[in-house]
N, C-alpha and C. Protein backbone atom coordinates (compact mmCIF):
# COMPACT_ATOMS: atom_id res chain seq x y z
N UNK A 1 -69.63 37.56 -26.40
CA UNK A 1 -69.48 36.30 -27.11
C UNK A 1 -69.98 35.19 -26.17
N UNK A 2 -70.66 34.14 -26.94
CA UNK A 2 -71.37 33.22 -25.97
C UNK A 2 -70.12 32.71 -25.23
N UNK A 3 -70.25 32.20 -23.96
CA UNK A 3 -69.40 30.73 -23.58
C UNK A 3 -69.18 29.89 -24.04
N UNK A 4 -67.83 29.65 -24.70
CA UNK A 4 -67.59 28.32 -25.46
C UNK A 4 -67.47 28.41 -26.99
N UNK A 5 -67.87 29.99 -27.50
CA UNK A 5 -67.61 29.70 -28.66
C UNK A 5 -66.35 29.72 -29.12
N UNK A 6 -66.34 29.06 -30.71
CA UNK A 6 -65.21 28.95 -31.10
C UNK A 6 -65.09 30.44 -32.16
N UNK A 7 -63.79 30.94 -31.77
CA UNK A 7 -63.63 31.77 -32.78
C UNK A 7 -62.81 31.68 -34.09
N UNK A 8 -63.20 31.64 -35.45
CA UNK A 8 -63.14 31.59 -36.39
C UNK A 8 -61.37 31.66 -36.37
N UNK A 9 -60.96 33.17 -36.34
CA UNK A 9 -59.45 33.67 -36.23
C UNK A 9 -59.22 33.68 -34.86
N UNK A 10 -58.01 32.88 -34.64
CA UNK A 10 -57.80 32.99 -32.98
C UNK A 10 -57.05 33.90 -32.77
N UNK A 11 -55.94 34.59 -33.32
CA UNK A 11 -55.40 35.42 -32.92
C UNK A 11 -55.42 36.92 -33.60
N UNK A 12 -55.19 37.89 -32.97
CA UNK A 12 -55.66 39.39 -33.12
C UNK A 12 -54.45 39.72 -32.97
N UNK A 13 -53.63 39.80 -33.81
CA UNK A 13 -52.25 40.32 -33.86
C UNK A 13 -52.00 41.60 -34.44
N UNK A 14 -51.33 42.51 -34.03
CA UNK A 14 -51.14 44.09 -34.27
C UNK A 14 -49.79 44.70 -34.14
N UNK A 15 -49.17 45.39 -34.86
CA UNK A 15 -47.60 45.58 -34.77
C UNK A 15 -47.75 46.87 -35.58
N UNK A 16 -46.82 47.46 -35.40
CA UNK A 16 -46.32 48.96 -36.39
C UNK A 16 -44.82 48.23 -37.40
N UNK A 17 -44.89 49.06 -38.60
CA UNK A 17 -43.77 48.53 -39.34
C UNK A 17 -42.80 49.92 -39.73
N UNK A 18 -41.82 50.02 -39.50
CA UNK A 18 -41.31 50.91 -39.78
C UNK A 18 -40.10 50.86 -41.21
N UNK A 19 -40.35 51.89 -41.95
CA UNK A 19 -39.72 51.40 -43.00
C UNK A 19 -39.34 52.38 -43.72
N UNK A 20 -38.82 52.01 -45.11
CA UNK A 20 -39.08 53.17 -46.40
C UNK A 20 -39.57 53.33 -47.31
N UNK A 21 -40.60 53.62 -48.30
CA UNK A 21 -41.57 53.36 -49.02
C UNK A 21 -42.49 52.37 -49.12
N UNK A 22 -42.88 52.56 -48.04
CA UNK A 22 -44.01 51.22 -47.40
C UNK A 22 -45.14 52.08 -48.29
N UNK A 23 -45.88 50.94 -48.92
CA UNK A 23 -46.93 50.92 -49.53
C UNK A 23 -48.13 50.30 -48.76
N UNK A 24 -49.44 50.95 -47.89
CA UNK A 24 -50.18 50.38 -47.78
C UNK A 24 -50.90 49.58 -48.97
N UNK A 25 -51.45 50.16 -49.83
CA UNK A 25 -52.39 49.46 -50.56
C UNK A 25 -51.41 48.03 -50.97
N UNK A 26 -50.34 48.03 -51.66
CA UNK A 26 -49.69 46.65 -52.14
C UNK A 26 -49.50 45.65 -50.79
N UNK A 27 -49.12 46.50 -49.20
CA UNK A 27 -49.43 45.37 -47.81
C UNK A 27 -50.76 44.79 -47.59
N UNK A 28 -51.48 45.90 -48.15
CA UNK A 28 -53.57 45.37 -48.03
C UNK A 28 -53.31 44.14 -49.13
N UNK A 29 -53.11 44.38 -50.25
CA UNK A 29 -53.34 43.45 -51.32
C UNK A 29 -52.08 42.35 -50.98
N UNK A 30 -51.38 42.13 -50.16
CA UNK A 30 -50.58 41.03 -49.85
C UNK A 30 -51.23 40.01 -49.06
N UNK A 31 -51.65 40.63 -48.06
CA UNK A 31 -52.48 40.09 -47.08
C UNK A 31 -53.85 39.47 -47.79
N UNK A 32 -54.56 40.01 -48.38
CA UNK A 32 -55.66 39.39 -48.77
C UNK A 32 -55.12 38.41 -50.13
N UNK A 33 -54.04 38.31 -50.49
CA UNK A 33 -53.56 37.23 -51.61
C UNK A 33 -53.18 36.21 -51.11
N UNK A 34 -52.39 36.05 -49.76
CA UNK A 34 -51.52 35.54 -49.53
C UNK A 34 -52.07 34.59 -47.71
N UNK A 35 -52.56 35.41 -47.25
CA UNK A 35 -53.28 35.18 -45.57
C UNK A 35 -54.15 35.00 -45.35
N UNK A 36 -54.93 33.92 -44.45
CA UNK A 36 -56.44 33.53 -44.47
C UNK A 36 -56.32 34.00 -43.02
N UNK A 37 -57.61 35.46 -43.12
CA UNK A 37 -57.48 35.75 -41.53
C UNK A 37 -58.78 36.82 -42.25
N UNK A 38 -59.58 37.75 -41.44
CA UNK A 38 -60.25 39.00 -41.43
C UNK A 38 -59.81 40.22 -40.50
N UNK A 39 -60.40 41.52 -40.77
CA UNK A 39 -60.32 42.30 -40.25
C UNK A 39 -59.22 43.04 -40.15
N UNK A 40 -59.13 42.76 -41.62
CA UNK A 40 -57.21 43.64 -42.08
C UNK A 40 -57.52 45.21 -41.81
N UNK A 41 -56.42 45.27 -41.14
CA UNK A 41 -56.63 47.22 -40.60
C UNK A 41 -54.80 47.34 -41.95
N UNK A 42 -54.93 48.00 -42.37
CA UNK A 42 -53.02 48.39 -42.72
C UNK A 42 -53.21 49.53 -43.24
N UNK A 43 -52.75 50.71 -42.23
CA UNK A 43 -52.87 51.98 -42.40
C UNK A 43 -51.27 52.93 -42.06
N UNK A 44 -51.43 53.99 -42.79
CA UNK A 44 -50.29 54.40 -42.83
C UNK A 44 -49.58 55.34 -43.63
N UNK A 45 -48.28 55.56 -43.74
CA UNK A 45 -47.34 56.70 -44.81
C UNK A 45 -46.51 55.52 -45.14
N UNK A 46 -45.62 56.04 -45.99
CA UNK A 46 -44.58 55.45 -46.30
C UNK A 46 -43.32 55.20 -45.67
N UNK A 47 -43.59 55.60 -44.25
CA UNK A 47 -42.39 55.42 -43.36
C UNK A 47 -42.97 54.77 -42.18
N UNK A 48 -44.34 54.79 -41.52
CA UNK A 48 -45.09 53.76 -40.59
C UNK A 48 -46.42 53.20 -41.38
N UNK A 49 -46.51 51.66 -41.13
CA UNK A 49 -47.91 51.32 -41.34
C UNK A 49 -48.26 50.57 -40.01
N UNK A 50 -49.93 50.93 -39.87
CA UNK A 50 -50.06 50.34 -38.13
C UNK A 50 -50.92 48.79 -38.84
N UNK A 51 -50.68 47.39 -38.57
CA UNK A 51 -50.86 46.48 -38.77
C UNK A 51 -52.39 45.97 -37.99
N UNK A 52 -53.38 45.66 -37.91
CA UNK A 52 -53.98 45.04 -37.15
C UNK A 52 -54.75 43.45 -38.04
N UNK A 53 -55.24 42.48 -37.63
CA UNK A 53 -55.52 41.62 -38.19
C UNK A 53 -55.48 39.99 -37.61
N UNK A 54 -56.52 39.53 -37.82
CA UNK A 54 -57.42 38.52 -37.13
C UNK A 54 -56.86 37.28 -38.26
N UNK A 55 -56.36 36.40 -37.66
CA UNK A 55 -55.65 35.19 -38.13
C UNK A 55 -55.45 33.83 -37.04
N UNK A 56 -55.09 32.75 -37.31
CA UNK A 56 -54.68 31.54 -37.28
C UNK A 56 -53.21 31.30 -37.30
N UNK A 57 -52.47 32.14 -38.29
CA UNK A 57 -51.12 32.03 -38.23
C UNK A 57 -50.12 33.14 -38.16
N UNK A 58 -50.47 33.91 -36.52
CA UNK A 58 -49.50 35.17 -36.35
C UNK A 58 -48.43 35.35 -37.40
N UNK A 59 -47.86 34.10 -37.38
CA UNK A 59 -46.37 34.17 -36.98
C UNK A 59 -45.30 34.30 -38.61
N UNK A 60 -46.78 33.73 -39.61
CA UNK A 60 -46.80 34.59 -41.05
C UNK A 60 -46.99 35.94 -41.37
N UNK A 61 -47.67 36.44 -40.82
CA UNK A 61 -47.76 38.04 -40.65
C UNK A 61 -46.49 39.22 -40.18
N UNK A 62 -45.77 38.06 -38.93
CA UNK A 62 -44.48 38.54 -38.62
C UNK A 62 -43.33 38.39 -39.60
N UNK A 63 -43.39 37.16 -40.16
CA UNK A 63 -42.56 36.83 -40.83
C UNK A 63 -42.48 37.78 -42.06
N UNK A 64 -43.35 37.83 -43.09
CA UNK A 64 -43.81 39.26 -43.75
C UNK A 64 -43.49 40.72 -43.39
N UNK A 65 -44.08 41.03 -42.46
CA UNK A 65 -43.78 42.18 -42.49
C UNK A 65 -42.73 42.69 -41.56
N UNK A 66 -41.85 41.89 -41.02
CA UNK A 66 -40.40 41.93 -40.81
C UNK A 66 -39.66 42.09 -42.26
N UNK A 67 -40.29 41.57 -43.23
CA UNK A 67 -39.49 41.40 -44.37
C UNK A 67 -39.32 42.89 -45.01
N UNK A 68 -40.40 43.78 -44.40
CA UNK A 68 -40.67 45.29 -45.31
C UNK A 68 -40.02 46.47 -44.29
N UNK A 69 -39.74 45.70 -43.34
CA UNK A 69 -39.24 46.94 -42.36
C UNK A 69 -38.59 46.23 -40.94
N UNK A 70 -38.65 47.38 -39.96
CA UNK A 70 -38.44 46.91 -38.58
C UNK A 70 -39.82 46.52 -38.33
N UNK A 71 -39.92 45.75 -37.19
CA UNK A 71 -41.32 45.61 -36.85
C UNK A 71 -41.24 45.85 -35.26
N UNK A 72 -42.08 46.25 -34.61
CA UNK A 72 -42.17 46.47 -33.28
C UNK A 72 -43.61 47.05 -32.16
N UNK A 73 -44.05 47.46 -31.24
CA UNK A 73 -45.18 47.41 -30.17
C UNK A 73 -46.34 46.15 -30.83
N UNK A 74 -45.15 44.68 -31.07
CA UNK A 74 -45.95 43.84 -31.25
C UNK A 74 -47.36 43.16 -30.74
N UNK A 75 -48.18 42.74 -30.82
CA UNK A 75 -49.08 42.17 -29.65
C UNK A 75 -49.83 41.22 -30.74
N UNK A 76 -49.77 39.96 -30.01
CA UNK A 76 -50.38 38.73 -30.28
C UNK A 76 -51.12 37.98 -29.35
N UNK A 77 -52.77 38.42 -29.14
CA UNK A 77 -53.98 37.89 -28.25
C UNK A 77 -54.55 36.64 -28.88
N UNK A 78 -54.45 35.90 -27.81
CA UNK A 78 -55.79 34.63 -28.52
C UNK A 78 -57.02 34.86 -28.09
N UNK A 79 -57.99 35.26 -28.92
CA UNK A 79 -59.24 35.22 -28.54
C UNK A 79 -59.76 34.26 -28.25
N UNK A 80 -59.25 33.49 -28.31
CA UNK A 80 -60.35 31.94 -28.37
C UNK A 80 -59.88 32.09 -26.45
N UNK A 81 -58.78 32.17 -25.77
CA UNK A 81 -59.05 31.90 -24.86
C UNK A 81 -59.47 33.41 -24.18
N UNK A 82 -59.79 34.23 -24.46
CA UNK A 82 -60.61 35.42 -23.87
C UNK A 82 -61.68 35.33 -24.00
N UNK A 83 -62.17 35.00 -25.13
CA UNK A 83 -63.91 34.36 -25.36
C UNK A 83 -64.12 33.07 -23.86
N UNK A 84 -63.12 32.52 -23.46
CA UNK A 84 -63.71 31.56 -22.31
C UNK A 84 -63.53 32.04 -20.81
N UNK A 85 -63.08 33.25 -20.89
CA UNK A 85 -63.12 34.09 -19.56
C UNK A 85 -61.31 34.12 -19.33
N UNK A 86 -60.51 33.45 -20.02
CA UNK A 86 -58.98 33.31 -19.73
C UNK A 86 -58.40 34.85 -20.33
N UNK A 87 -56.86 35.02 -19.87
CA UNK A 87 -56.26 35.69 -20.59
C UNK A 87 -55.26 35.43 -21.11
N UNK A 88 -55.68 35.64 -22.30
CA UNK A 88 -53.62 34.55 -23.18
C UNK A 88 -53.12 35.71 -24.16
């Protein structure tokens, strides 16, 4: 990535959800109804889905999918400051 650019989604947030009749396809179709971000990963059974996904507002994503399960091996990167040589 050049120096300095700006990235679109700043944060790359990824979590596992643990639950009971977790539905990927209705978490895919939540996310794209509901979240302005790319690069929705939501894969899974009905007892883990692994979360990945490029957003602006982590902390909606947590809020969500805390709501469908436990949530946990959270991780929330800002790219915008890894794109400038930092680590956040």
């Amino acid at each position: 990535m050049p120096e300095n650019e700006v990235v679109e989604y700043k944060f790359d947030t990824q979590l596992l959800i643990e639950g009971t009749d977790l539905d990927e396809d209705a978490i895919n179709d939540y996310f794209v109804e509901n979240f302005v971000g790319d690069c929705l990963l939501a894969v899974g059974d009905e007892e883990t889905i692994k979360i990945h996904y490029h957003t602006n507002e982590p902390w909606k994503v947590l809020e969500y999918c805390a709501s469908l399960g436990e949530i946990h091996d959270i991780i929330v990167e800002n790219m915008q400051l890894q794109s400038e040589g930092l680590h956040g």
